[in-house]
N, C-alpha and C. Protein backbone atom coordinates (compact mmCIF):
# COMPACT_ATOMS: atom_id res chain seq x y z
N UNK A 1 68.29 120.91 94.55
CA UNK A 1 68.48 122.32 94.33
C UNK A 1 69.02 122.60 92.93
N UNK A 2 69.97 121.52 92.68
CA UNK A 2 70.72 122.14 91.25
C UNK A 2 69.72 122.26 90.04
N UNK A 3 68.63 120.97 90.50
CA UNK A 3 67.61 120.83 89.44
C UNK A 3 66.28 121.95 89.34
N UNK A 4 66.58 122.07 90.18
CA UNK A 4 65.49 123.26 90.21
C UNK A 4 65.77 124.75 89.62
N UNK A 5 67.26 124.63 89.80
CA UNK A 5 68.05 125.19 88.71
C UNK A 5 68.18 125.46 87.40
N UNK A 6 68.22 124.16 87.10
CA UNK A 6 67.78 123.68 85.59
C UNK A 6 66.42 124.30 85.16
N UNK A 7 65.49 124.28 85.81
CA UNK A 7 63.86 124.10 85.74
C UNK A 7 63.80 125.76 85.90
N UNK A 8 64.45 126.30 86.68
CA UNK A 8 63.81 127.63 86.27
C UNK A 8 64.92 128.69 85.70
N UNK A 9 66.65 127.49 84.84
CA UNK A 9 66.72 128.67 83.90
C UNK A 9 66.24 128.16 82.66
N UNK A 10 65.71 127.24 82.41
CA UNK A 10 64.69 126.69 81.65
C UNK A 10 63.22 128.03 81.20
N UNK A 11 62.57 127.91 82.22
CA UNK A 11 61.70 128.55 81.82
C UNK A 11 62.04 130.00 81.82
N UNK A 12 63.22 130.13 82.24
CA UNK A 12 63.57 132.06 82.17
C UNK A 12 63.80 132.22 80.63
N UNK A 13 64.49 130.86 80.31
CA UNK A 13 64.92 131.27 78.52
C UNK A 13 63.69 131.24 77.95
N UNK A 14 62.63 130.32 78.10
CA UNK A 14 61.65 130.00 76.97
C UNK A 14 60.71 131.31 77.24
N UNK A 15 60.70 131.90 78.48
CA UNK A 15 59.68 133.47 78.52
C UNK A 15 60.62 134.41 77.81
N UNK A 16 61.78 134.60 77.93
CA UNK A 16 62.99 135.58 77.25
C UNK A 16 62.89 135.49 75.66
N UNK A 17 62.38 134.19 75.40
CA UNK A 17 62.70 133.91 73.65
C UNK A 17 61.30 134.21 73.45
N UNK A 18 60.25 134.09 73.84
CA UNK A 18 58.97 134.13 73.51
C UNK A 18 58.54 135.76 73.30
N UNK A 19 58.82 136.25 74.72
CA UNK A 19 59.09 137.75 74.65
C UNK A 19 59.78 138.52 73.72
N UNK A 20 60.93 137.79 73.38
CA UNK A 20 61.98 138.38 72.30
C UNK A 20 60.92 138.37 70.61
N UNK A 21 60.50 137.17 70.53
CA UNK A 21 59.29 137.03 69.39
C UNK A 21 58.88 137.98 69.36
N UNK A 22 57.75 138.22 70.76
CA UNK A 22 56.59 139.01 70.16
C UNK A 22 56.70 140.56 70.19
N UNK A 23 57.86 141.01 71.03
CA UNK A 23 58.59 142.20 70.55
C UNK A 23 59.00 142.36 69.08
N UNK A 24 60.03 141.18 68.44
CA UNK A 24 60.78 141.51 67.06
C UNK A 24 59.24 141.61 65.97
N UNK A 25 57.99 140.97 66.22
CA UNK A 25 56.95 140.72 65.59
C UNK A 25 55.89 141.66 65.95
N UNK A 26 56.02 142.59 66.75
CA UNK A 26 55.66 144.37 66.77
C UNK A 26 56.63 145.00 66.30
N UNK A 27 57.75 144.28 65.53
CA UNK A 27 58.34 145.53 64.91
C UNK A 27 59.95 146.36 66.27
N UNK A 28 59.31 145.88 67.39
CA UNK A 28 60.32 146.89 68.43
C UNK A 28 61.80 145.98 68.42
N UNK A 29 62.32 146.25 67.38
CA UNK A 29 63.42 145.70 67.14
C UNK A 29 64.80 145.62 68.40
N UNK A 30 65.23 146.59 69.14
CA UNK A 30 65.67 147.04 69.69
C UNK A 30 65.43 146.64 71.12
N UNK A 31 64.14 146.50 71.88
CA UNK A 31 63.84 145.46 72.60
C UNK A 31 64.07 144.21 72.61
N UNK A 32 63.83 143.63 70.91
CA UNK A 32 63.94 141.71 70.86
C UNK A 32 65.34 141.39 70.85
N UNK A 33 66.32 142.45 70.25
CA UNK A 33 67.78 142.35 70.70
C UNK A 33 68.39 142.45 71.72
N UNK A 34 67.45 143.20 72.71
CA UNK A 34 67.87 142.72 74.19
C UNK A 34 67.34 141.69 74.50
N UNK A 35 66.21 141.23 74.38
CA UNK A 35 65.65 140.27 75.44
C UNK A 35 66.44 138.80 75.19
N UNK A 36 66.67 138.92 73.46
CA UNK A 36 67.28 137.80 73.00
C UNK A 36 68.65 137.84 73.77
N UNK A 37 69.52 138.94 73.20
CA UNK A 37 70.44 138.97 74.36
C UNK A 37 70.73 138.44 75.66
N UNK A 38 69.63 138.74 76.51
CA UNK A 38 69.43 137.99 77.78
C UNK A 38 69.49 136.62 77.91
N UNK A 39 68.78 136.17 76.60
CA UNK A 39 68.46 135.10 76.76
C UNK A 39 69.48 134.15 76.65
N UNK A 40 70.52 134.81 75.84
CA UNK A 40 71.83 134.00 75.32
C UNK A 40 72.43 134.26 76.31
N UNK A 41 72.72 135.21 77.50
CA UNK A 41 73.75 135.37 78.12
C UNK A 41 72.63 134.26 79.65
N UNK A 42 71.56 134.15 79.99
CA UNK A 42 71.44 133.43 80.92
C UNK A 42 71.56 132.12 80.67
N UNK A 43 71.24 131.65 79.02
CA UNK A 43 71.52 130.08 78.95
C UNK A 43 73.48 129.71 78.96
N UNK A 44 73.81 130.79 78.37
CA UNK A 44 75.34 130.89 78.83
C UNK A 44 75.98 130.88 80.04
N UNK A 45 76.03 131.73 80.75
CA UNK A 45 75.79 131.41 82.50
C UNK A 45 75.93 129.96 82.80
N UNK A 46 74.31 129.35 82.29
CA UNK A 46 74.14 128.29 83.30
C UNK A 46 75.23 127.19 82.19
N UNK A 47 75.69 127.20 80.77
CA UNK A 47 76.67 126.22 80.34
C UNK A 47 77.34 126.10 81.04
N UNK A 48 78.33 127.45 80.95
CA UNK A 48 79.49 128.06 81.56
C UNK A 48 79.58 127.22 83.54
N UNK A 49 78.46 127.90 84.32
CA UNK A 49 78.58 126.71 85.56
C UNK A 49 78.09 125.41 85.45
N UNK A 50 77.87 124.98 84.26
CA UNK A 50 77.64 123.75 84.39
C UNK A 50 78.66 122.68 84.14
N UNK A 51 79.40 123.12 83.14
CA UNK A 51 81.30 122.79 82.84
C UNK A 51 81.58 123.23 84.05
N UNK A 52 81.71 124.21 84.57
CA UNK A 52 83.19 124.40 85.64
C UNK A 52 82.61 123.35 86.53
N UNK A 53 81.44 122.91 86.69
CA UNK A 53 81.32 122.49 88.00
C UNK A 53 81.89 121.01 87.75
N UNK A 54 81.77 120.56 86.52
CA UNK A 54 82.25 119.12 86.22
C UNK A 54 83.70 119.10 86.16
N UNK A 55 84.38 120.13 85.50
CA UNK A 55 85.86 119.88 85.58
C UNK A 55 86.58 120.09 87.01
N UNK A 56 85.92 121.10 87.96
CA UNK A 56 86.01 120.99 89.03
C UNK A 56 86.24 119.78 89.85
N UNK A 57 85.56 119.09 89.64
CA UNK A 57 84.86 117.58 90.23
C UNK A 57 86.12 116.15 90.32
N UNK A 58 86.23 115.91 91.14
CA UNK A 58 87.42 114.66 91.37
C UNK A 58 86.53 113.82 91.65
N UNK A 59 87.10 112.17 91.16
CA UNK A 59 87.00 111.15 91.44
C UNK A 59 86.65 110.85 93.28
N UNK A 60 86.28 109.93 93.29
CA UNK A 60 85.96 109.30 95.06
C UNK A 60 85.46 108.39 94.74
N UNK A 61 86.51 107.91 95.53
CA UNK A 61 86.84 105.50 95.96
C UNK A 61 85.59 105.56 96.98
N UNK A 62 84.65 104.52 96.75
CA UNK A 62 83.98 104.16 97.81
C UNK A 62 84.33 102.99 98.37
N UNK A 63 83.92 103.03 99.76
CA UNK A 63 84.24 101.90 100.06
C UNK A 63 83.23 100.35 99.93
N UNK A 64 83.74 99.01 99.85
CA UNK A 64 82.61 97.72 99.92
C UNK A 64 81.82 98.18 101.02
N UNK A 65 80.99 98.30 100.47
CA UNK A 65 79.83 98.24 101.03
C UNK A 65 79.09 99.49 100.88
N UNK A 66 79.44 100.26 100.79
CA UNK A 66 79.36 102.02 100.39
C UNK A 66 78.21 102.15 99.37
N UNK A 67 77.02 102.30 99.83
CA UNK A 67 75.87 102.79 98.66
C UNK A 67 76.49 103.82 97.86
N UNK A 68 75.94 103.55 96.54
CA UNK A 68 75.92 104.77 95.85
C UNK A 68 74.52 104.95 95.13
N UNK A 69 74.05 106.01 95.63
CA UNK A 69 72.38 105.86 95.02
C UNK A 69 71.93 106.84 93.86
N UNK A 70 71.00 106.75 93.13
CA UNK A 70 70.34 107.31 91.88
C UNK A 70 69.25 107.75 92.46
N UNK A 71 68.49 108.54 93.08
CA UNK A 71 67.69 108.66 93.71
C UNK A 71 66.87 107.79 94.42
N UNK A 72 66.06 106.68 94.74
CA UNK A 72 66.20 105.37 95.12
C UNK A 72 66.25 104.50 94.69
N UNK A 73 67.34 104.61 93.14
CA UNK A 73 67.72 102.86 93.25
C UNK A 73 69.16 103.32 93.81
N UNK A 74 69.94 102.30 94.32
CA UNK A 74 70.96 102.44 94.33
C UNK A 74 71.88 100.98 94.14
N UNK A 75 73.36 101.20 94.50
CA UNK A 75 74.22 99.90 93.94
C UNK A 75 75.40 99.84 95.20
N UNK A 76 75.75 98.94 95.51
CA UNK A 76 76.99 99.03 96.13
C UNK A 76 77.72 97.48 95.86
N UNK A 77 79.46 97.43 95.80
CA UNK A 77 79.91 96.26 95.77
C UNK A 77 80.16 95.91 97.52
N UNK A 78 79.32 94.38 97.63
CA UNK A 78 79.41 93.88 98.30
C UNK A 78 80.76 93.45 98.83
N UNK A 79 81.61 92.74 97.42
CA UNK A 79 82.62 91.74 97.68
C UNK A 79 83.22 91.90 96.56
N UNK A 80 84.70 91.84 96.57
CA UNK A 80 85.45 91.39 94.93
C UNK A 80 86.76 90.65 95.63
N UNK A 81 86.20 89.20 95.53
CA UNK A 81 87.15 88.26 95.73
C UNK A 81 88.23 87.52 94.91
N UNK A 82 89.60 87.45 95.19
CA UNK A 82 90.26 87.20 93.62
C UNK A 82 89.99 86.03 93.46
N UNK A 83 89.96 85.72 92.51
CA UNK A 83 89.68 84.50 91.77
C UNK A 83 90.57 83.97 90.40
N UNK A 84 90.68 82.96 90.01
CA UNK A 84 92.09 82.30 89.36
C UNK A 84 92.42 83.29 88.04
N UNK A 85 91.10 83.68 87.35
CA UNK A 85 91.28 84.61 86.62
C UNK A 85 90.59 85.80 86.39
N UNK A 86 91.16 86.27 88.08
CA UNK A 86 90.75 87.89 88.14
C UNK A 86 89.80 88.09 89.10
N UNK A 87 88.65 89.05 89.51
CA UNK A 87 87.88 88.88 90.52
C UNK A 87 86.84 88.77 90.06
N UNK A 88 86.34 87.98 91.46
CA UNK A 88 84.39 87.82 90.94
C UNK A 88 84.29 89.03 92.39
N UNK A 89 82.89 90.04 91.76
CA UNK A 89 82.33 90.76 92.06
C UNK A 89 81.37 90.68 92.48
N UNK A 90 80.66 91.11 94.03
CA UNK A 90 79.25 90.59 94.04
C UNK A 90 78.48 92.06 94.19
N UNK A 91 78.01 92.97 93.43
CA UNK A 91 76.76 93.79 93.52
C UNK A 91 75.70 93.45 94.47
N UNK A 92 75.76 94.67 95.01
CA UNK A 92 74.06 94.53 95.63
C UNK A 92 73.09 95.50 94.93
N UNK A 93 71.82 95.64 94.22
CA UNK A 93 71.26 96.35 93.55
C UNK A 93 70.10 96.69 94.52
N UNK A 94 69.44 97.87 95.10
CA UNK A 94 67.88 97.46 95.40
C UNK A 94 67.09 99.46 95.51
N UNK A 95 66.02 99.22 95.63
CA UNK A 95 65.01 99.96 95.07
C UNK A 95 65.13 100.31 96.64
N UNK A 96 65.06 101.57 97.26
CA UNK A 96 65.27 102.21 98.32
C UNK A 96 63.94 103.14 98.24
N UNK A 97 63.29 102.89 97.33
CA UNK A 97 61.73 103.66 97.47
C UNK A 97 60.85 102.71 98.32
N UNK A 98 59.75 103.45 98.58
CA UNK A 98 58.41 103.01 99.01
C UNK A 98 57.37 102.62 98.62
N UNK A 99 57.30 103.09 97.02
CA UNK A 99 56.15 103.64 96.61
C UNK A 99 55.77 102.74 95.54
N UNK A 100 57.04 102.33 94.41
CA UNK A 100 56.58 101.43 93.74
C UNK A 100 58.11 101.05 92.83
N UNK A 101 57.86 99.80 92.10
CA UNK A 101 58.50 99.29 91.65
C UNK A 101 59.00 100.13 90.48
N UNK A 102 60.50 99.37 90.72
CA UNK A 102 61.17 100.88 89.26
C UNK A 102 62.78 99.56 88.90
N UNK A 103 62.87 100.60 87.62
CA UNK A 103 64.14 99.99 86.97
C UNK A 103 65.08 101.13 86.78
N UNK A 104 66.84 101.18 87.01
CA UNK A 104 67.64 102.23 86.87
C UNK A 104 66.85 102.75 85.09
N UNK A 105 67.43 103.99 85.08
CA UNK A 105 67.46 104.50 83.53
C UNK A 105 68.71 104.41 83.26
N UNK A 106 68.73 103.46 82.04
CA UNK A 106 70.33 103.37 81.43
C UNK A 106 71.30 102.63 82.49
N UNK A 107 71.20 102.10 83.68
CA UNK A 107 72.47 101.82 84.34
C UNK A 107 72.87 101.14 83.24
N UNK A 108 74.70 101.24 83.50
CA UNK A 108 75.64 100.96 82.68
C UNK A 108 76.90 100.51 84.30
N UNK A 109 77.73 100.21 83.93
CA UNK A 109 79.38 99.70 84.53
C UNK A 109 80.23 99.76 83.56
N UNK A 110 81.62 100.37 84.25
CA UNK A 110 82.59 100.34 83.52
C UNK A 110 83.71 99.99 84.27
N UNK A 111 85.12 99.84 84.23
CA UNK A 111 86.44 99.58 84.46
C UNK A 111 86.79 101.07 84.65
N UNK A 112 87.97 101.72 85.59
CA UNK A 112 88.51 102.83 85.06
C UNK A 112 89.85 102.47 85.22
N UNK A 113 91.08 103.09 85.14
CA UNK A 113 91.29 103.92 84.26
C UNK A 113 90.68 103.12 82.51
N UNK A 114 90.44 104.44 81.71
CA UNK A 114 89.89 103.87 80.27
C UNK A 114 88.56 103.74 79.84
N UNK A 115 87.59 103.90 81.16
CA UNK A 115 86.24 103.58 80.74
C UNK A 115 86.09 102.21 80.33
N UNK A 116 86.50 101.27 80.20
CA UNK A 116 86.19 100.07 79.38
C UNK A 116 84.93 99.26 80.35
N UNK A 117 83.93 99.78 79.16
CA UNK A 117 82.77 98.25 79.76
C UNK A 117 82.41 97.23 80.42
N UNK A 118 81.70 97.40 81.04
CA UNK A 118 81.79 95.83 82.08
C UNK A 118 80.37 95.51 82.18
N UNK A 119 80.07 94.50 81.66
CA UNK A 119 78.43 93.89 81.68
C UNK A 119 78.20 93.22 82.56
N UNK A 120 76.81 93.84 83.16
CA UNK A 120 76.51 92.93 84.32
C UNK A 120 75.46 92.68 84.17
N UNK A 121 75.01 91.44 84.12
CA UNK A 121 73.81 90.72 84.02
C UNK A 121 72.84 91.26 84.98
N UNK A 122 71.70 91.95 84.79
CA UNK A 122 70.69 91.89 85.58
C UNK A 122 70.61 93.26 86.21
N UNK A 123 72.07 94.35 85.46
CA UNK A 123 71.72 95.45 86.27
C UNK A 123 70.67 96.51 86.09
N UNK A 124 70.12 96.19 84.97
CA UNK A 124 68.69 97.31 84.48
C UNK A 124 67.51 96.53 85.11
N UNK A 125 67.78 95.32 86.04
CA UNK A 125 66.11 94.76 85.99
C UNK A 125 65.43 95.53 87.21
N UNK A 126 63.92 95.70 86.97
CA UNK A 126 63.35 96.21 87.73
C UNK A 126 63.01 95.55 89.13
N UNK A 127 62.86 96.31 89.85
CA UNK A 127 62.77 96.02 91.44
C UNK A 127 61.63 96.44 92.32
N UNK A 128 61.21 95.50 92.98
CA UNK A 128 59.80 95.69 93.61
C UNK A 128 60.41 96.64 94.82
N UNK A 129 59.25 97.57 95.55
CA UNK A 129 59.74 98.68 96.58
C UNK A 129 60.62 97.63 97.44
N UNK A 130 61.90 98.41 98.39
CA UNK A 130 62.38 97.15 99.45
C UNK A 130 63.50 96.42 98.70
N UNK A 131 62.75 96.00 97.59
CA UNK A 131 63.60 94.77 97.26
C UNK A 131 65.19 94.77 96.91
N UNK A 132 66.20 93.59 97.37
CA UNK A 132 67.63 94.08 96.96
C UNK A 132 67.92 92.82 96.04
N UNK A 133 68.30 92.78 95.09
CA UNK A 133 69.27 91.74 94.39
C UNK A 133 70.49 91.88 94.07
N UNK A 134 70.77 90.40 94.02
CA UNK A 134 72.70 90.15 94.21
C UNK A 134 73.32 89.57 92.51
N UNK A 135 74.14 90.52 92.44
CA UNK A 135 74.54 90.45 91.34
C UNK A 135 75.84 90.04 91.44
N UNK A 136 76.41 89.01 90.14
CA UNK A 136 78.12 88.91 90.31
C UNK A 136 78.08 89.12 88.58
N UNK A 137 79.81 89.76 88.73
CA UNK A 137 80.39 89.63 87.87
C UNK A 137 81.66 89.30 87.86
N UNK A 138 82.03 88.64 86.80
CA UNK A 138 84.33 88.88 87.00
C UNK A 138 84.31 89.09 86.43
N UNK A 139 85.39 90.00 86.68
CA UNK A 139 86.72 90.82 86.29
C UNK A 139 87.61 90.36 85.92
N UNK A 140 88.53 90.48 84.46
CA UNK A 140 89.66 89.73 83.99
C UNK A 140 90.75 90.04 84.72
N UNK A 141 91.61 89.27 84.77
CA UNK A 141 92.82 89.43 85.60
C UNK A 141 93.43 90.46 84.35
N UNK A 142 93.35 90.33 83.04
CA UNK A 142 94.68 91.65 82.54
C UNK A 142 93.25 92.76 82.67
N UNK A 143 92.25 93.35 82.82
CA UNK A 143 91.35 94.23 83.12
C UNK A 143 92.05 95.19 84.76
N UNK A 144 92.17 93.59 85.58
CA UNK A 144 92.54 94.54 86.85
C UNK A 144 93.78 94.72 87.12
N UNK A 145 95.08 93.89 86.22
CA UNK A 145 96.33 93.87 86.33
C UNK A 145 96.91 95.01 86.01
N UNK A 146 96.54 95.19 84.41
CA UNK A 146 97.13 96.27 83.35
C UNK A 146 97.08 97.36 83.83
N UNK A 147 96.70 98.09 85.36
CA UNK A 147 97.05 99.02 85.90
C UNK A 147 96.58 98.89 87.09
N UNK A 148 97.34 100.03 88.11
CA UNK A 148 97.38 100.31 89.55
C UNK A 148 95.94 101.19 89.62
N UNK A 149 95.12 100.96 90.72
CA UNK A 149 94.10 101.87 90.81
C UNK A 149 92.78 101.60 90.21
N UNK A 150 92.50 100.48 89.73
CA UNK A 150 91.30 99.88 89.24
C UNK A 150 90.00 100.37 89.91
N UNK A 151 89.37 100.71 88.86
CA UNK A 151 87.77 100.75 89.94
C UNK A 151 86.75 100.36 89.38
N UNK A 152 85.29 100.21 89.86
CA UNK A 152 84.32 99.92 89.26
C UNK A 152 83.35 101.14 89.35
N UNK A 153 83.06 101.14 88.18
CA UNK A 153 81.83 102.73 88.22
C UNK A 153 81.27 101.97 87.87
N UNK A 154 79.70 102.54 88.75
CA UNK A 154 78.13 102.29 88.05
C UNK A 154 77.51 103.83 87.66
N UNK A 155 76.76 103.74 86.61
CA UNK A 155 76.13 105.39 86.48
C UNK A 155 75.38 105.11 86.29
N UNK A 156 74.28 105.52 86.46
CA UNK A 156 72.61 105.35 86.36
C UNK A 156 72.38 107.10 85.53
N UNK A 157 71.60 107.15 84.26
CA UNK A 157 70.52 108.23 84.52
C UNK A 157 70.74 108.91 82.93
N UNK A 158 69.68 109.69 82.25
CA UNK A 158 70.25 109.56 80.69
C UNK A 158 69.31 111.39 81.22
N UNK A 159 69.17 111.66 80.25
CA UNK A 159 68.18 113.22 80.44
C UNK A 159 67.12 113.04 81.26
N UNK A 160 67.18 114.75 82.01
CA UNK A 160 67.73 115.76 82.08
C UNK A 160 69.15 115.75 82.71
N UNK A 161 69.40 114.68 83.37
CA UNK A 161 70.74 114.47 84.47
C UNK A 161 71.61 115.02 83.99
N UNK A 162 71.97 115.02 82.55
CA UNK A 162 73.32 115.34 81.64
C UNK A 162 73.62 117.18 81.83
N UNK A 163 71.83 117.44 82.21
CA UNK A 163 72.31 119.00 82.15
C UNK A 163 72.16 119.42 83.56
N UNK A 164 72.38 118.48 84.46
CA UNK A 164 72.07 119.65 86.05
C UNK A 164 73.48 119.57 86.48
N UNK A 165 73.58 120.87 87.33
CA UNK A 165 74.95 121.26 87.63
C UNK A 165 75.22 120.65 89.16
N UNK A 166 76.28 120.05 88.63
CA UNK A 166 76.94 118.69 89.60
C UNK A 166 76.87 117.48 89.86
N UNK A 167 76.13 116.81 88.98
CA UNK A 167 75.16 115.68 88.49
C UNK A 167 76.51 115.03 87.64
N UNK A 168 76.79 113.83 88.57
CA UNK A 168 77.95 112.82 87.71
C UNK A 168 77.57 112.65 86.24
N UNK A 169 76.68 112.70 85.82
CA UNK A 169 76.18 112.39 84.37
C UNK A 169 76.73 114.05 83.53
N UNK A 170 76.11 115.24 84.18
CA UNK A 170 77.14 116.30 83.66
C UNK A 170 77.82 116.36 83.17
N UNK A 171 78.81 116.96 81.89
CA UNK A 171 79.86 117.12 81.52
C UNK A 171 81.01 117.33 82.18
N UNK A 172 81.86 116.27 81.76
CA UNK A 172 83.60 116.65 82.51
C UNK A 172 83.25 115.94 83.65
N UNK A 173 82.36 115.62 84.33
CA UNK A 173 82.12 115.29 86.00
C UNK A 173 83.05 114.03 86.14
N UNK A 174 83.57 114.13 87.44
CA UNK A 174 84.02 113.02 87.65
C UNK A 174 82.83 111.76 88.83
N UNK A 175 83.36 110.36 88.43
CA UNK A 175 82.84 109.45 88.87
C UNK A 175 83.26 108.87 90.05
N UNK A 176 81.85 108.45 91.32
CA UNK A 176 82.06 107.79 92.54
C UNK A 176 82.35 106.16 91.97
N UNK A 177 83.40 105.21 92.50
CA UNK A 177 83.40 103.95 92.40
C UNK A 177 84.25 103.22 93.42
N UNK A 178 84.35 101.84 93.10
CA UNK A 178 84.72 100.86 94.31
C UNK A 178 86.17 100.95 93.66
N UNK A 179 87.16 100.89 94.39
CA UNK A 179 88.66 100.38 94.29
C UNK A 179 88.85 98.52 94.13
N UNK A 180 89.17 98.11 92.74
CA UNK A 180 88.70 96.41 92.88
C UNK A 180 90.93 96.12 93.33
């Protein structure tokens, strides 16, 4: 729904600006200052709810085992077992479509609090329909020490995602992840 959102205040601006043209280019000045008008106050609108809806937005711990999906790929941590220095992590990655083989756009991992990076081997590879693969990583012990509340975010998704309203990729939005 939100995207469809996107998609038709999308095309409300590009008929509003086009219209606004071919008014200011007959000369009806006074018309293209409204329509333009419009046009600034509906792409405004949708900024305007597209921030509140992200600053709005709190964090949520999932739990092991807890999908979190990108439309059908999705990710969940299996396991984060401690280990001498810090935890090993086991990912499950898999393609929850039918139809055909696909790779996340952009998946990335991070640490929170701080955002700090976390590379995981193998999390952009593509996946046949069905298919799930098992991924590990560790985690440094001062990564999960140096504070209370550790988590692991995965985000999948680069444009249009950044602009639909309520879309973790959104501005300000907050992120679903595992508690390590």
């Amino acid at each position: 729904m939100a995207a469809l959102l996107l998609i038709l205040t999308t095309l409300g601006a590009a008929v509003l600006m086009i219209v606004a043209l071919v008014a200011a280019l007959r000369g009806r000045t006074r018309s293209a200052v409204r329509l333009g008008s419009a046009c600034v106050a509906l792409v405004g609108t949708y900024a305007a709810a597209l921030v509140a809806a992200g600053a709005a937005s709190r964090p949520r711990t999932l739990a092991d085992g807890e999908w979190k999906c990108f439309d059908d790929w999705c990710v969940t941590v299996a396991s984060a077992t401690p280990a001498a220095d810090g935890r090993d992590v086991t990912l499950l990655v898999r393609n929850a479509g039918r139809g055909r083989a696909q790779r996340p756009d952009g998946a990335q991992a991070y640490l929170e609090p701080g955002r700090r990076p976390l590379v995981v081997a193998g999390l952009g590879e593509r996946l046949e329909p069905g298919q799930t693969a098992t991924l590990h990583v560790q985690v440094l012990r001062a990564d999960v020490a140096s504070s209370s509340g550790t988590r692991l975010v995965v985000i999948e998704g680069g444009w249009p995602s950044h602009a639909v309203i309520g879309d973790e990729n959104s501005p300000w939005h907050a992120h679903a992840g595992w508690a390590l």
